[in-house]
Protein backbone atom coordinates (compact mmCIF):
# COMPACT_ATOMS: atom_id res chain seq x y z
CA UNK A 1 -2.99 -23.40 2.03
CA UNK A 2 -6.23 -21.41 0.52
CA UNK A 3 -6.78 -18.39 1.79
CA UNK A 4 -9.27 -17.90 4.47
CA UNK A 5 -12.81 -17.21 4.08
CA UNK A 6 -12.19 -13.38 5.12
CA UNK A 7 -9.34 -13.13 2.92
CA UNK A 8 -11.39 -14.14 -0.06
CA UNK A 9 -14.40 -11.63 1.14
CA UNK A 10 -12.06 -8.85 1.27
CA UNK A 11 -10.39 -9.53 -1.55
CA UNK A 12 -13.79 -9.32 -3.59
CA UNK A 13 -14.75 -6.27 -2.14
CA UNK A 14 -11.34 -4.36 -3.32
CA UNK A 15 -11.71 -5.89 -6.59
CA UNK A 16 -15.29 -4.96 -7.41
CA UNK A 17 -17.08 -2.11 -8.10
CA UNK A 18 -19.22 0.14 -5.53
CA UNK A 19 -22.16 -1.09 -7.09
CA UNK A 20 -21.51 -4.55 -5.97
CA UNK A 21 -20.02 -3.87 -2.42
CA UNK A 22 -23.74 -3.86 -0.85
CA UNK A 23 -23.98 -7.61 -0.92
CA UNK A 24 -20.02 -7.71 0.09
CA UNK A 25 -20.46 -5.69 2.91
CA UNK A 26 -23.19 -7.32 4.10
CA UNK A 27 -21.26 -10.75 4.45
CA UNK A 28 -18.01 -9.02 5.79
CA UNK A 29 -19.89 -7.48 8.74
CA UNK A 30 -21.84 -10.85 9.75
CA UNK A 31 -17.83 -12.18 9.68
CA UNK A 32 -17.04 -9.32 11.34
CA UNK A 33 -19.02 -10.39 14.73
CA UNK A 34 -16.92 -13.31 14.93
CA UNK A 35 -14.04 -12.83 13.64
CA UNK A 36 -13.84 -9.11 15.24
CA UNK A 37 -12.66 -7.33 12.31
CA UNK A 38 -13.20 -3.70 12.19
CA UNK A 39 -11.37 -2.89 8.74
CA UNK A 40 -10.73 -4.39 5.63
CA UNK A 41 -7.64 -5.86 5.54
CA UNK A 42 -4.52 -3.86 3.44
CA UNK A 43 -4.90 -5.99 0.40
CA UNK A 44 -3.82 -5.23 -3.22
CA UNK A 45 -5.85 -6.34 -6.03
CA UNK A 46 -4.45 -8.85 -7.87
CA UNK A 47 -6.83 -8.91 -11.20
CA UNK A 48 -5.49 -6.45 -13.41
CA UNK A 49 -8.29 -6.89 -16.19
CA UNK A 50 -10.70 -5.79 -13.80
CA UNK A 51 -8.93 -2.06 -12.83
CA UNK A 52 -7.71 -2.14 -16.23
CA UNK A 53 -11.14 -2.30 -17.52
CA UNK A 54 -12.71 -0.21 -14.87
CA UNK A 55 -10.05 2.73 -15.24
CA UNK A 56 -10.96 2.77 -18.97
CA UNK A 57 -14.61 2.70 -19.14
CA UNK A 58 -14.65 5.82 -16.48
CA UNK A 59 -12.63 8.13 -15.29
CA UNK A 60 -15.70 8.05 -12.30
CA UNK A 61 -14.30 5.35 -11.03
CA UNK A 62 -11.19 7.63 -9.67
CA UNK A 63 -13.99 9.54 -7.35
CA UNK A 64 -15.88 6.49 -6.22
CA UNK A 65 -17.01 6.71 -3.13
CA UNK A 66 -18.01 3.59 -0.32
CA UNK A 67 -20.28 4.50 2.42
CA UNK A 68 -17.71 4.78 4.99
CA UNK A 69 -15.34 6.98 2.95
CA UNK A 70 -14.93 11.13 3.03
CA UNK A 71 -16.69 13.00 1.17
CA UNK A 72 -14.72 14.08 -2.02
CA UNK A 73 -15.35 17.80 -2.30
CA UNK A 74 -12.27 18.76 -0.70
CA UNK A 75 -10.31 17.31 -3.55
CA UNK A 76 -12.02 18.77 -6.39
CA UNK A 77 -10.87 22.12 -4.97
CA UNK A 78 -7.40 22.15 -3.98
CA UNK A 79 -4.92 22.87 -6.53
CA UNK A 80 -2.68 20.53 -8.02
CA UNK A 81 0.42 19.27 -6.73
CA UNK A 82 3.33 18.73 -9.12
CA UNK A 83 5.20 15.84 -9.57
CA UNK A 84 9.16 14.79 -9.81
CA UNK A 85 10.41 13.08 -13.33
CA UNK A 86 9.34 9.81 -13.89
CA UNK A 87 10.85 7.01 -11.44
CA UNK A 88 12.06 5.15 -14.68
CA UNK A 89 14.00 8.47 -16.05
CA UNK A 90 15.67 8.83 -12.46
CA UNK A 91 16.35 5.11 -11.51
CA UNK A 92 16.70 3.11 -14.63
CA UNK A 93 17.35 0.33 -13.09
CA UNK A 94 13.85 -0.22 -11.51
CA UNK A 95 12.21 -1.51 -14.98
CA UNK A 96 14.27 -4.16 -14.48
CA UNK A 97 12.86 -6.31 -10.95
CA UNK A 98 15.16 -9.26 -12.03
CA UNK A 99 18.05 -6.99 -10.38
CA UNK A 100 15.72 -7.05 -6.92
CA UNK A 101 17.83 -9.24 -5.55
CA UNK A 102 20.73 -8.26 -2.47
CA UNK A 103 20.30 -10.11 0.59
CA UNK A 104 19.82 -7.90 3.37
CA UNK A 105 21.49 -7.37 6.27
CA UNK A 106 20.57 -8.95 9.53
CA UNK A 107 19.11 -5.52 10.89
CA UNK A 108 18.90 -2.26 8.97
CA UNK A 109 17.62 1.27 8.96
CA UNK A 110 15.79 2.95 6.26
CA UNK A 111 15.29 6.60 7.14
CA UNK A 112 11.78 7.91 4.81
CA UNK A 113 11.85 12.16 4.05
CA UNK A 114 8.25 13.97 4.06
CA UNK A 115 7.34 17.08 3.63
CA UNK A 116 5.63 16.08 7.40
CA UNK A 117 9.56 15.24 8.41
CA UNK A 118 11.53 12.04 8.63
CA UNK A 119 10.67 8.36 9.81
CA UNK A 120 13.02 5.54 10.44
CA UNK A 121 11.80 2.21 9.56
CA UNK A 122 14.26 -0.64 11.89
CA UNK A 123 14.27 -3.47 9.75
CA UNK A 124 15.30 -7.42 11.63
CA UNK A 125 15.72 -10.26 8.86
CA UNK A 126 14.86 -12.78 10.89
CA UNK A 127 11.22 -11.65 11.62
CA UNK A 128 10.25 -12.07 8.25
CA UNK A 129 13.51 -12.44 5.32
CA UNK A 130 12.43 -12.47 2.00
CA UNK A 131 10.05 -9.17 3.12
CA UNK A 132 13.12 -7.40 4.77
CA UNK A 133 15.28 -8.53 1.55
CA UNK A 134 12.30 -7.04 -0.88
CA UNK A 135 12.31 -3.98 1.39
CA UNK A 136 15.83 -3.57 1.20
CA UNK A 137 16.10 -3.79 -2.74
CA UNK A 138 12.95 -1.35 -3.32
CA UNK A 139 14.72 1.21 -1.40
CA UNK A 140 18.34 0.47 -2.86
CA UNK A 141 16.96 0.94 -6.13
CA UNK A 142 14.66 4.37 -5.13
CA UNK A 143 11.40 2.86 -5.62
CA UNK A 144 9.39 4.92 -3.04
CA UNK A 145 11.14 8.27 -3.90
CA UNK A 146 8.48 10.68 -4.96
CA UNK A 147 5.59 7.99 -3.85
CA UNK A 148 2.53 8.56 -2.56
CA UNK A 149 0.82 7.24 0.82
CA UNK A 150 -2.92 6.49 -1.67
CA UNK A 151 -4.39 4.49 1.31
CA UNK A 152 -4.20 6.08 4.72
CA UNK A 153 -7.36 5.08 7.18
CA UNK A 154 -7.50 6.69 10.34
CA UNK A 155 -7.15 4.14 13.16
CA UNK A 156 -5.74 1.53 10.94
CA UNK A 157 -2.88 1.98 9.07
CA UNK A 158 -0.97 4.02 6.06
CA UNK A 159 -0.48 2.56 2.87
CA UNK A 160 2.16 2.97 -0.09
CA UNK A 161 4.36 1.72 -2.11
CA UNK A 162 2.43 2.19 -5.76
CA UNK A 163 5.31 3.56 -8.56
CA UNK A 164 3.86 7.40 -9.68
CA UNK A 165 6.01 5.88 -13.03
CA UNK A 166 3.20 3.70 -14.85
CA UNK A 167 6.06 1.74 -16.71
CA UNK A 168 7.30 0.98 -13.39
CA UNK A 169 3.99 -0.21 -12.26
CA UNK A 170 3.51 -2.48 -15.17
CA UNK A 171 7.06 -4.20 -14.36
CA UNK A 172 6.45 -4.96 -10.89
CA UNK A 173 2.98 -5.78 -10.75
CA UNK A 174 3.63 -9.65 -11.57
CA UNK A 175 7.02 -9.42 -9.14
CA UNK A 176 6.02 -11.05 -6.45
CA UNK A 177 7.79 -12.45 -3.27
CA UNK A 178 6.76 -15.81 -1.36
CA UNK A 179 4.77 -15.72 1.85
CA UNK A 180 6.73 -15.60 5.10
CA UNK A 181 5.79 -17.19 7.97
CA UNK A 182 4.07 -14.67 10.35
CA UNK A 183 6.49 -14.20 13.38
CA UNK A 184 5.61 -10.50 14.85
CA UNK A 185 2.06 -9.03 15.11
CA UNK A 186 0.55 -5.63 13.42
CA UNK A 187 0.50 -3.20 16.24
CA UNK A 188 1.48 0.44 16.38
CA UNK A 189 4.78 1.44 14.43
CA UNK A 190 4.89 -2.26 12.70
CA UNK A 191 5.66 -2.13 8.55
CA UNK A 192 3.85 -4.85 6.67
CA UNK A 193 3.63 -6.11 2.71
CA UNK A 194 0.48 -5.23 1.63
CA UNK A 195 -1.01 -8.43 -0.34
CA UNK A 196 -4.20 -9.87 -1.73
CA UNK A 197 -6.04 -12.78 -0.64
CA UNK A 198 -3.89 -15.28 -2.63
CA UNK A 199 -0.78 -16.83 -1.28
CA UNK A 200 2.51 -15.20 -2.59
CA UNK A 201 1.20 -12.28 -3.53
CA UNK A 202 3.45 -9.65 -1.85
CA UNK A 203 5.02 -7.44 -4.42
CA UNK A 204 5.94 -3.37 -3.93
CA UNK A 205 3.29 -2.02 -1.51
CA UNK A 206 3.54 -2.02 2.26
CA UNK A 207 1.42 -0.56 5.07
CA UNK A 208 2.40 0.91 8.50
CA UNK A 209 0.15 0.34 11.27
CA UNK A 210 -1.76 3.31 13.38
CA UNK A 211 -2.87 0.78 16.39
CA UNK A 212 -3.41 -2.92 16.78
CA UNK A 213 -4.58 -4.46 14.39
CA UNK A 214 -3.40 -8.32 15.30
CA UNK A 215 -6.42 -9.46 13.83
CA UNK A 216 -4.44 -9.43 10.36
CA UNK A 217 -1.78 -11.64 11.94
CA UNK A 218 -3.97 -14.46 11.07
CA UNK A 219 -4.35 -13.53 7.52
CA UNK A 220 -0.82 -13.73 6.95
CA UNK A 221 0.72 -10.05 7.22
CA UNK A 222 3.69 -10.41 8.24
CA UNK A 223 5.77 -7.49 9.37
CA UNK A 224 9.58 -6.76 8.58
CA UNK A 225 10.19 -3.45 10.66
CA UNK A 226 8.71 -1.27 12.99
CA UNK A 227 8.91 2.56 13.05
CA UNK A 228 11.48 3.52 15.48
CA UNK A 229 11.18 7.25 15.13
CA UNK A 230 9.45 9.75 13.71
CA UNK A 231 5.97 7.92 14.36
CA UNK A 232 4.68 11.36 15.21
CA UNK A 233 5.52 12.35 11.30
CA UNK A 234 3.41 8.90 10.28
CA UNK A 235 0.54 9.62 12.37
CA UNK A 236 0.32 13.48 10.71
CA UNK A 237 0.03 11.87 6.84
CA UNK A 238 -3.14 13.40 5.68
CA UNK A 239 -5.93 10.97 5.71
CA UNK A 240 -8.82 12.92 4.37
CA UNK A 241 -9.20 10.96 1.36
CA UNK A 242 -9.64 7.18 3.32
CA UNK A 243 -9.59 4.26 0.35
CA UNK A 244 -10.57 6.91 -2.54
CA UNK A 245 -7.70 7.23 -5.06
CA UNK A 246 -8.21 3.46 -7.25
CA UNK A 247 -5.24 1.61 -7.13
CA UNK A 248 -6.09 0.67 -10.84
CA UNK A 249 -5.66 4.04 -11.73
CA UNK A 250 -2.62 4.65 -10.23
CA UNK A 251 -1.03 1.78 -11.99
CA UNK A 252 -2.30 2.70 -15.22
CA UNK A 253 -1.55 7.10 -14.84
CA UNK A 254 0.70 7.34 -12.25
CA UNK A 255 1.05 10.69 -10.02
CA UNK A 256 -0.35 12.18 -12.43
CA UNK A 257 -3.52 10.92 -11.55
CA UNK A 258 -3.32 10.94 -8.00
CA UNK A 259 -2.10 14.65 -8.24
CA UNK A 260 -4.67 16.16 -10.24
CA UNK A 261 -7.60 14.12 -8.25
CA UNK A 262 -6.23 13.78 -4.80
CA UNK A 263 -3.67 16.76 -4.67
CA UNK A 264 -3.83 16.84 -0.46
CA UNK A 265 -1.86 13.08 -0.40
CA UNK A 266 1.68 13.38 1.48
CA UNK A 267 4.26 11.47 -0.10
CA UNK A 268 7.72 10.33 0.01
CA UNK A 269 10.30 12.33 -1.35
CA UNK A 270 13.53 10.33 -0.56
CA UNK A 271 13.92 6.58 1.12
CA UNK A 272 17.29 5.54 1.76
CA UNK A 273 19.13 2.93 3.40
CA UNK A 274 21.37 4.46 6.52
């Protein structure tokens, strides 16, 4: 199935740069009347050459702003955060996604430690299995520990699930899952793979949702879990910097990027499976 016109439309305006958004936007809020879409969706990019290039002809682009973003004075004055040892040092075994591959249970919990306090994410197979599997290896194999939430947009949803390990990055950027059939909407406390407009592109990132946002049902998000406590803890991650930090960028430095630019991010520091 191609993906839908949206999709596509959204997909083009996480890929490109700021300069060419003003024609994007202008098409995604014409859709936007009747489709009655509000947000972009919580897509990845998928073209690698593009951030690749963009993250090495500036370092600007980690500071770009889009209309409807914060301003991004507040980062350039709080002090650095530092950062755990590289994800590859501490877990070996995640430069390897080939291992990626225990069959969940039917139903599991996977309890998430902030410094905001814990969340439990309830996980059912049989709303969406070869997420809930994916989900299940990533935290087996400590993939979010000492991960950032880079995408958190008031209203809509929290986003993470990028390595702070660049090697890791590079080795699961290509391992992607197939689609599952959507069988649960995206409202409040629902976890989601993140993906791009293409079909099967589901990889590392996920997304927990603030309110209702079925409208991405139709896209093909399909959720895994839902947040059965601690949603107070996900609704306190700091959202000041909106879509800021460049996903590029964080695949190519790490947490070392995100913590000398966007030092104010929450994060992870321990997933595991109870």
């Amino acid at each position: 199935m191609h993906p839908s016109p949206l999709a596509r439309i959204v997909h083009l305006w996480l890929t490109k740069t700021s300069s060419a958004r003003s024609g994007i936007a202008l098409c995604i809020a014409a859709m936007a009347v009747g489709a009655g879409c509000g947000k972009p969706a919580p897509e990845v990019s998928s073209d690698n050459a593009a951030t690749t290039a963009q993250a090495a002809t500036s370092a600007a682009a980690a500071t770009t702003v889009s209309p409807a973003s914060p301003a991004v004075s507040a980062m350039q004055t709080a002090a650095p955060v530092a950062s755990g040892p590289l994800a590859s040092t501490v877990h070996p075994a995640l430069l390897d996604p080939s291992k990626a591959t225990a069959k969940a249970p039917d139903s599991y919990k996977a309890k998430f430690t902030t410094a905001k306090g814990d969340f439990v994410i309830e996980v059912h197979r049989d709303w969406a299995p070869l997420g809930a599997d994916r989900f299940y290896n990533l935290v087996k194999l400590g993939f979010f520990d000492d991960v950032r939430f880079f995408r958190v947009v008031d209203g809509f949803m929290a986003q993470f699930g990028l390595s702070g390990d660049p090697a890791v990055s590079a080795k699961w950027q290509s391992a992607n899952i197939v689609d599952d059939p959507v069988k649960k909407s995206n409202t409040r406390g629902f976890v989601t793979f993140a993906k791009t407009g293409m079909p099967n592109s589901r990889s590392s990132q996920i997304f927990i949702n603030f309110g209702d946002n079925a409208r991405l049902d139709g896209m093909g998000f399909a959720p895994f879990g839902e947040v059965t406590s601690g949603m107070e803890v996900v609704d306190s991650i700091y959202k000041g910097y909106g879509e800021q930090p460049n996903q590029g960028l964080i695949q190519s430095q790490g947490n070392a990027y995100l913590d000398a630019k966007f030092p104010k991010l929450d994060r992870v520091t321990k997933a595991v499976i109870q």
